[in-house]
N, C-alpha and C. Protein backbone atom coordinates (compact mmCIF):
# COMPACT_ATOMS: atom_id res chain seq x y z
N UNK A 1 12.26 -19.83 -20.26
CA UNK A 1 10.82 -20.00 -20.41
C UNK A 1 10.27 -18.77 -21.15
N UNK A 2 9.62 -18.85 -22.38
CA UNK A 2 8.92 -18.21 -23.07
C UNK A 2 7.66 -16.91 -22.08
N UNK A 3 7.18 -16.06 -22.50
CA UNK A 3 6.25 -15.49 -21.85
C UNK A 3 4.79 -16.12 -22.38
N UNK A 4 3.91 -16.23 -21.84
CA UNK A 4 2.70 -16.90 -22.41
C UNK A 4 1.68 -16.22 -21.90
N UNK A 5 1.16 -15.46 -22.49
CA UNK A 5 -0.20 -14.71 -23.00
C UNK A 5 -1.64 -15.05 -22.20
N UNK A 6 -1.88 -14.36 -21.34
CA UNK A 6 -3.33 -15.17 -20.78
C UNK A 6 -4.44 -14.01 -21.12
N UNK A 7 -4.11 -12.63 -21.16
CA UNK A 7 -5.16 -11.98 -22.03
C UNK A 7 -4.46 -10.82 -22.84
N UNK A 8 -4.87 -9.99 -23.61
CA UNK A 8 -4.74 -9.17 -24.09
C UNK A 8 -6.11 -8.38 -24.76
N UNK A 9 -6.32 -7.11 -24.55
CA UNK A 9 -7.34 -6.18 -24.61
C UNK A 9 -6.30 -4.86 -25.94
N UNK A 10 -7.21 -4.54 -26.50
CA UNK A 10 -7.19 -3.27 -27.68
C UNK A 10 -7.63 -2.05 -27.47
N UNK A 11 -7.41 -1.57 -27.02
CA UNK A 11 -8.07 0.07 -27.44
C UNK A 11 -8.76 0.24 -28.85
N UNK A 12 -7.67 -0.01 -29.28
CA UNK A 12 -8.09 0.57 -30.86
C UNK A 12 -9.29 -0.15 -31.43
N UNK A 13 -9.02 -1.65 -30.91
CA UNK A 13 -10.25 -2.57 -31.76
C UNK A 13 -11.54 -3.01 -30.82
N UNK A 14 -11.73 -2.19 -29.68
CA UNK A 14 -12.26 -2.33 -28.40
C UNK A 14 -13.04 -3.90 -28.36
N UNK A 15 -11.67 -4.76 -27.89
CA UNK A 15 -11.94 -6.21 -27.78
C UNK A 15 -11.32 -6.80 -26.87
N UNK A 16 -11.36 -7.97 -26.44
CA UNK A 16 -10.56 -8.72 -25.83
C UNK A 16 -10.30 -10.01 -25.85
N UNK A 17 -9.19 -10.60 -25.86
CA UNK A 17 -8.44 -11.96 -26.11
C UNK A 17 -8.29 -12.96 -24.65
N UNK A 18 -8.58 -13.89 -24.79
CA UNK A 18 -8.17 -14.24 -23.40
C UNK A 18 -7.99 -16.33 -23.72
N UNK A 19 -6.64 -16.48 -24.08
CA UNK A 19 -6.16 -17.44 -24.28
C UNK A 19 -6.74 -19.01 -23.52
N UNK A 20 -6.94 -19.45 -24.65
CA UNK A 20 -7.92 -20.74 -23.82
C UNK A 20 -7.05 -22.09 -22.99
N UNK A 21 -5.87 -21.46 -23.07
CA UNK A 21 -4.84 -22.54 -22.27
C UNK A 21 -5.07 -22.14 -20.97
N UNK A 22 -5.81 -20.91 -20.15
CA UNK A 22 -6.49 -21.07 -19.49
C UNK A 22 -7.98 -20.96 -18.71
N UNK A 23 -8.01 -21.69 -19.29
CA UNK A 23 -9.32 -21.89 -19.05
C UNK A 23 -10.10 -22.34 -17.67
N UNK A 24 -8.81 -23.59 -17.69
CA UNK A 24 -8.94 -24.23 -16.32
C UNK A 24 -9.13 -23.00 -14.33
N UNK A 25 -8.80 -21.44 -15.04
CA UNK A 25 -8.92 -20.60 -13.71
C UNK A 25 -10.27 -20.63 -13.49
N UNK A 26 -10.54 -20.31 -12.35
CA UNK A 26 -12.17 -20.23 -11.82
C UNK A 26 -12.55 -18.80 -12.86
N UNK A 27 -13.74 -18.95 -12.83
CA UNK A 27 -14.51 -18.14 -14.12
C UNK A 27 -14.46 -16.86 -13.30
N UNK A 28 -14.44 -16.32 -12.22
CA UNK A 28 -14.48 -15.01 -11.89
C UNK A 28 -12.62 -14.81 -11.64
N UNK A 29 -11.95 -15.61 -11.73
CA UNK A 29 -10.58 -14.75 -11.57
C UNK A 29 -10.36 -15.03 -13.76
N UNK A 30 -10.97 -15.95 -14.33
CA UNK A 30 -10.71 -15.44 -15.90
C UNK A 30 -11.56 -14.20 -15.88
N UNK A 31 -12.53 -13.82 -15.65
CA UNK A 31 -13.34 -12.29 -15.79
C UNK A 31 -12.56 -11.52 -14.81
N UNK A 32 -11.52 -11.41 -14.02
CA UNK A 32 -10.70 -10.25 -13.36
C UNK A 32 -9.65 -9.76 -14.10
N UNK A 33 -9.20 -10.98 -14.85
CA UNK A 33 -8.01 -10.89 -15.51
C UNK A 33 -8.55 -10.34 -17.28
N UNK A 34 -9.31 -10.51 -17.21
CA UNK A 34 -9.66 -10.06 -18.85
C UNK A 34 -10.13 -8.16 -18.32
N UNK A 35 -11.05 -8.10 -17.26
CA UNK A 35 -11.37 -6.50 -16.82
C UNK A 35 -10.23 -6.07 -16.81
N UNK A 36 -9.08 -6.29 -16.11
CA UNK A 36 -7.66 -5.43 -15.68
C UNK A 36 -7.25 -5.20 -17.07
N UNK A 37 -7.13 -6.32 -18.07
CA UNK A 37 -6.43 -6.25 -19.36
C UNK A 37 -7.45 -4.59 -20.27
N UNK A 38 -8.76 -5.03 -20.27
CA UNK A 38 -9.82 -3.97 -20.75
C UNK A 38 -9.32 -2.73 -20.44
N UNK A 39 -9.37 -2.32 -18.40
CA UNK A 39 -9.57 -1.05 -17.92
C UNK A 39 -7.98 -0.79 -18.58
N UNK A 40 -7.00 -1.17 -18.45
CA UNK A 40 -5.75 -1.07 -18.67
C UNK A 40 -5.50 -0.11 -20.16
N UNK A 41 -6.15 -1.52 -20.96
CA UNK A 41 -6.21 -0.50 -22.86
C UNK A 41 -6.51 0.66 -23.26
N UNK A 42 -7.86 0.89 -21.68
CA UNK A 42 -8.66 2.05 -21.96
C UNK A 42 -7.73 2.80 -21.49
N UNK A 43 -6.95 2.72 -20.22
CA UNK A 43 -6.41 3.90 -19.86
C UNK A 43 -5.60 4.29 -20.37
N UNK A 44 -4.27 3.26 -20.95
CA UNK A 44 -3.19 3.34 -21.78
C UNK A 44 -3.61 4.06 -23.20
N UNK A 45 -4.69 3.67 -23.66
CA UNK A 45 -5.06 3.95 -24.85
C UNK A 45 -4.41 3.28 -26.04
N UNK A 46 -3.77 1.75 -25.94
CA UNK A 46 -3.53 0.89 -26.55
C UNK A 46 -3.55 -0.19 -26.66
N UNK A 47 -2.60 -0.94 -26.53
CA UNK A 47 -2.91 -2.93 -26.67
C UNK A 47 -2.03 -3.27 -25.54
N UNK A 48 -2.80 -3.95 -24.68
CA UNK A 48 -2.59 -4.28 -22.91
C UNK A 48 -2.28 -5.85 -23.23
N UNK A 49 -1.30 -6.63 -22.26
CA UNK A 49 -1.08 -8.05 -22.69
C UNK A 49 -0.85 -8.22 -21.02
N UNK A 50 -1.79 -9.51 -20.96
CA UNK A 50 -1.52 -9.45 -19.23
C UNK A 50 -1.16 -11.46 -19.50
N UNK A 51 -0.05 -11.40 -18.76
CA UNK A 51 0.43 -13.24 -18.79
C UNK A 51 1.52 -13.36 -18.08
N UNK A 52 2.34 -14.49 -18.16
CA UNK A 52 3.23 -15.36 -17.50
C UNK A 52 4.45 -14.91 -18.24
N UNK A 53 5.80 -14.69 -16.81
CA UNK A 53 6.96 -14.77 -17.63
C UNK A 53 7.81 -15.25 -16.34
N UNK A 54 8.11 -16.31 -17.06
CA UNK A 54 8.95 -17.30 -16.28
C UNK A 54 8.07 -17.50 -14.29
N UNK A 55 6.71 -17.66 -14.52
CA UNK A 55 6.08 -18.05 -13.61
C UNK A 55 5.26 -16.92 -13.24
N UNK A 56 6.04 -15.54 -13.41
CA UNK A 56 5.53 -14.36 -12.83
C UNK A 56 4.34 -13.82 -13.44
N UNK A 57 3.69 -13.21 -12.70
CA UNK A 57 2.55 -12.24 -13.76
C UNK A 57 3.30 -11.01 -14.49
N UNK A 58 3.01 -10.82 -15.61
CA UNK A 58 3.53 -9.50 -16.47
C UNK A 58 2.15 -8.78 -17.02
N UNK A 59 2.58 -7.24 -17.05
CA UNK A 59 1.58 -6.90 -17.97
C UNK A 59 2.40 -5.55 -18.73
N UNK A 60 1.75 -5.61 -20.12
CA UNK A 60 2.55 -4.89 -20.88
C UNK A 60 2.06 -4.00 -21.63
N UNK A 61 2.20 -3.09 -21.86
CA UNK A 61 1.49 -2.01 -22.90
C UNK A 61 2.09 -1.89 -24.29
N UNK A 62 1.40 -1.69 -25.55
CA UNK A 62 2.63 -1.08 -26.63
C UNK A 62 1.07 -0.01 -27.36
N UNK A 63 1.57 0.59 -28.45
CA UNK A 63 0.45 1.12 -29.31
C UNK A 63 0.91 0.62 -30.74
N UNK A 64 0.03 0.44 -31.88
CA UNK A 64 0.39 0.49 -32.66
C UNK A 64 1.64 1.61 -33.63
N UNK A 65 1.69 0.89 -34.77
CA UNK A 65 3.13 1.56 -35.03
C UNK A 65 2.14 3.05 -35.64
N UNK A 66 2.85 4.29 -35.69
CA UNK A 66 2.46 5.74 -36.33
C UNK A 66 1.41 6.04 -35.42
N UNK A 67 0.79 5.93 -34.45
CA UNK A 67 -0.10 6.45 -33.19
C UNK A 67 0.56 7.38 -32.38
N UNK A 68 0.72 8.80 -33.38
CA UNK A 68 1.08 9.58 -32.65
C UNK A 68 0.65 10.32 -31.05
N UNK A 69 -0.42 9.52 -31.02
CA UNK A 69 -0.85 10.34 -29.82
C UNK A 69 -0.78 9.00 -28.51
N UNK A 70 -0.42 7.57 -29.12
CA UNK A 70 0.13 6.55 -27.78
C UNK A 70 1.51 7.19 -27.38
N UNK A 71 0.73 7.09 -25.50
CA UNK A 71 2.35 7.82 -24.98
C UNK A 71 2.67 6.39 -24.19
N UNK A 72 4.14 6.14 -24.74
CA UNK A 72 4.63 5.34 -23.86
C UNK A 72 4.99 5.25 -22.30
N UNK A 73 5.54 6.56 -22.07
CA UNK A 73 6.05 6.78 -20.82
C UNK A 73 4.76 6.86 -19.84
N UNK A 74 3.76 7.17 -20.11
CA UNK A 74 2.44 7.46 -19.46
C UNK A 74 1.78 5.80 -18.95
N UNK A 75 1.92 5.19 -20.29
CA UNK A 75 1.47 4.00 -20.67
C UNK A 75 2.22 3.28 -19.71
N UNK A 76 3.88 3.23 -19.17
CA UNK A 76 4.19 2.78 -18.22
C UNK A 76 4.05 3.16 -16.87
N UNK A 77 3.97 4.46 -16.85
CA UNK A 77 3.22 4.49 -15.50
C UNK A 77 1.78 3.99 -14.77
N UNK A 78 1.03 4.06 -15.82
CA UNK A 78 -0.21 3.15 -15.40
C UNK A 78 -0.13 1.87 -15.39
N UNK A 79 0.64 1.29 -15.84
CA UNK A 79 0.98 -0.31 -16.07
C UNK A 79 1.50 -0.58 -14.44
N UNK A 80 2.06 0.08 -14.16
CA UNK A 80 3.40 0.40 -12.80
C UNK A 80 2.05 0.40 -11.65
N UNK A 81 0.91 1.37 -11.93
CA UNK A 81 0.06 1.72 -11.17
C UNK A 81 -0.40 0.40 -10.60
N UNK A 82 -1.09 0.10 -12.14
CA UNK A 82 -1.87 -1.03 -11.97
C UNK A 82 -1.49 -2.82 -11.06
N UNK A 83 -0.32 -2.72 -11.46
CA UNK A 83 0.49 -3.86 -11.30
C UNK A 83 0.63 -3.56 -9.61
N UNK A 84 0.76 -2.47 -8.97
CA UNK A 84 0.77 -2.04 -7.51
C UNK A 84 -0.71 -2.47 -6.75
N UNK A 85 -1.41 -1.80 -7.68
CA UNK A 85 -3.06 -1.89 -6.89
C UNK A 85 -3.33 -3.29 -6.89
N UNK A 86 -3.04 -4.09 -7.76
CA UNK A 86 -3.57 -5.58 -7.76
C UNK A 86 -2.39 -6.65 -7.53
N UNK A 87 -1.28 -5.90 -6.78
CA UNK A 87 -0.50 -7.16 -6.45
C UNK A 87 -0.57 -8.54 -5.35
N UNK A 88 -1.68 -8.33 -4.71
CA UNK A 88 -2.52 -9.56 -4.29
C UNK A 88 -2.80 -10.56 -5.27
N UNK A 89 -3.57 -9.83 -6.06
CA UNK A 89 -4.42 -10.60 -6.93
C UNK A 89 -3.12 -11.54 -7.93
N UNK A 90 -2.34 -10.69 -8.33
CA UNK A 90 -1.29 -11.18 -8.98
C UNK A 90 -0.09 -12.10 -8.49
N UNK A 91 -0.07 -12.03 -7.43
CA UNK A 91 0.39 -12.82 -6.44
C UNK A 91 -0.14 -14.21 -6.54
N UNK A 92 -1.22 -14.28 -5.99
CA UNK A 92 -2.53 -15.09 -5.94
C UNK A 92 -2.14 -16.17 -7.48
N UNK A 93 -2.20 -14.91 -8.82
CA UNK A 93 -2.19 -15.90 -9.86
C UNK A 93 -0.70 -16.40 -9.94
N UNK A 94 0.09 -15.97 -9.55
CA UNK A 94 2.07 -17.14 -9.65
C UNK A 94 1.77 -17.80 -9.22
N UNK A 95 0.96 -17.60 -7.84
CA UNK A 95 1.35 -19.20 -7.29
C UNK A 95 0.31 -20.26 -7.98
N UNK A 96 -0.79 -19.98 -8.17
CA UNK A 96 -1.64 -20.96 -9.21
C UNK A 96 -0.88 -21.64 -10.54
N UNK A 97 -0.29 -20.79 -10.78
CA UNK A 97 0.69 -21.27 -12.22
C UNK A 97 2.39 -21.93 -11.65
N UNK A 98 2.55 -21.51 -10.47
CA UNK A 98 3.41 -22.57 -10.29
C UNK A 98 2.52 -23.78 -9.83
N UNK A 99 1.77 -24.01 -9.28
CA UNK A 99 0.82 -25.07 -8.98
C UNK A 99 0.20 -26.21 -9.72
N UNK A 100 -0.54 -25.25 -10.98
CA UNK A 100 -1.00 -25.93 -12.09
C UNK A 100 -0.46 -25.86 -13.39
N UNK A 101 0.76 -25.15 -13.74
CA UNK A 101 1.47 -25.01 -14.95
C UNK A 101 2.76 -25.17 -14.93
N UNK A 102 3.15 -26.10 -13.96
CA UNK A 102 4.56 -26.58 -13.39
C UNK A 102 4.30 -27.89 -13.37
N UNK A 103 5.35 -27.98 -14.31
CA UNK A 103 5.63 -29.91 -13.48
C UNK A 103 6.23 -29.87 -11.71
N UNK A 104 7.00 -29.15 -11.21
CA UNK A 104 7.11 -29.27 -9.98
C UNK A 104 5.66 -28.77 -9.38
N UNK A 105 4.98 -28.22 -9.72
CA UNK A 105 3.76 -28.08 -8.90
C UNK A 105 3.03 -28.84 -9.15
N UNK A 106 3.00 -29.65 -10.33
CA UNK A 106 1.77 -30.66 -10.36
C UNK A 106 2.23 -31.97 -9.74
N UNK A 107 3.73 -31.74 -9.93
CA UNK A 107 3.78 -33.12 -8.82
C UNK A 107 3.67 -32.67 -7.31
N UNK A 108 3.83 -31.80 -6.86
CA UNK A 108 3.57 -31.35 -5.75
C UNK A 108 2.20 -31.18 -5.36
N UNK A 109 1.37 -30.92 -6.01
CA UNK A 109 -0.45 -30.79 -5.98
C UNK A 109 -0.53 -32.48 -5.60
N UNK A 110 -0.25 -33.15 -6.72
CA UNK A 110 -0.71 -34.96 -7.10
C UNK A 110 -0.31 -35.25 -5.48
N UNK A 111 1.00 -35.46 -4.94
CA UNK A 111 1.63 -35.52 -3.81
C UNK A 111 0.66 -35.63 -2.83
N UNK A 112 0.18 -34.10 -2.60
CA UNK A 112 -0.36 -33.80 -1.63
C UNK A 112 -2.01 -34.28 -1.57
N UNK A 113 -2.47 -34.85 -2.95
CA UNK A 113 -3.70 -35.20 -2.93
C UNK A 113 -3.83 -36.13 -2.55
N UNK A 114 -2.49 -37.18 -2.87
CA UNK A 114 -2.62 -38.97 -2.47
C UNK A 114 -2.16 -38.83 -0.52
N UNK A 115 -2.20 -37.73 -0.36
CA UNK A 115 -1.93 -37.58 1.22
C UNK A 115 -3.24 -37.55 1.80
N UNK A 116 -3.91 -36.97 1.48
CA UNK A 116 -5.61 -36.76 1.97
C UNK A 116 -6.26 -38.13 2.21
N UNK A 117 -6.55 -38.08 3.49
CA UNK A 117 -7.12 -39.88 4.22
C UNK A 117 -8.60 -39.64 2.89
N UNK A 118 -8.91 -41.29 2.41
CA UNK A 118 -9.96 -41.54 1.81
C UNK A 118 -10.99 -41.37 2.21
């Protein structure tokens, strides 16, 4: 399974991306996940990518190429940080994406809906 992209934030171009395949999250966990990607760029001081890899949450740092002053090793420790402080939250989002971005979870959701008395 490919990794798939749910936001990514810039330092450099002070912006943010936040992939419309999901859309379907409740509007305050898409605005948690786009802030973490933001505070992240700022701290790293580069280009933050927060998404799915193979179900899991990932988040990743790089800087552009000749940015002598992006530190990688730094850049992974705050990534490390971050990924600690919000592993609820990140938690929270696997299992939504095994839920709603799984064929075993959507048949498992459907399942459980035709179970619910009318």
């Amino acid at each position: 399974m490919a990794k798939e992209i749910m936001a990514a934030a810039s330092f450099y171009k002070q912006s943010c991306f936040f992939s419309p395949e999901f859309n379907e999250l409740p509007t305050d966990v898409g605005k948690e996940v786009r802030a973490i990607a933001a505070v992240a760029a700022e701290r790293t001081r580069g280009i933050v990518c927060v998404g799915f890899d193979s179900g899991n949450v990932f988040m990743e740092a790089s800087g552009v190429e000749n940015d002598s002053e992006y530190d990688e090793i730094n850049a992974r420790i705050i990534i490390d940080e971050m990924i600690e402080e919000k592993a609820d939250f990140f938690k929270s989002l696997s299992e939504w994406y095994a839920l709603f971005k799984t064929a075993d979870g959507r048949k498992m959701k459907n399942a459980f809906l035709k179970s619910l008395p009318k």
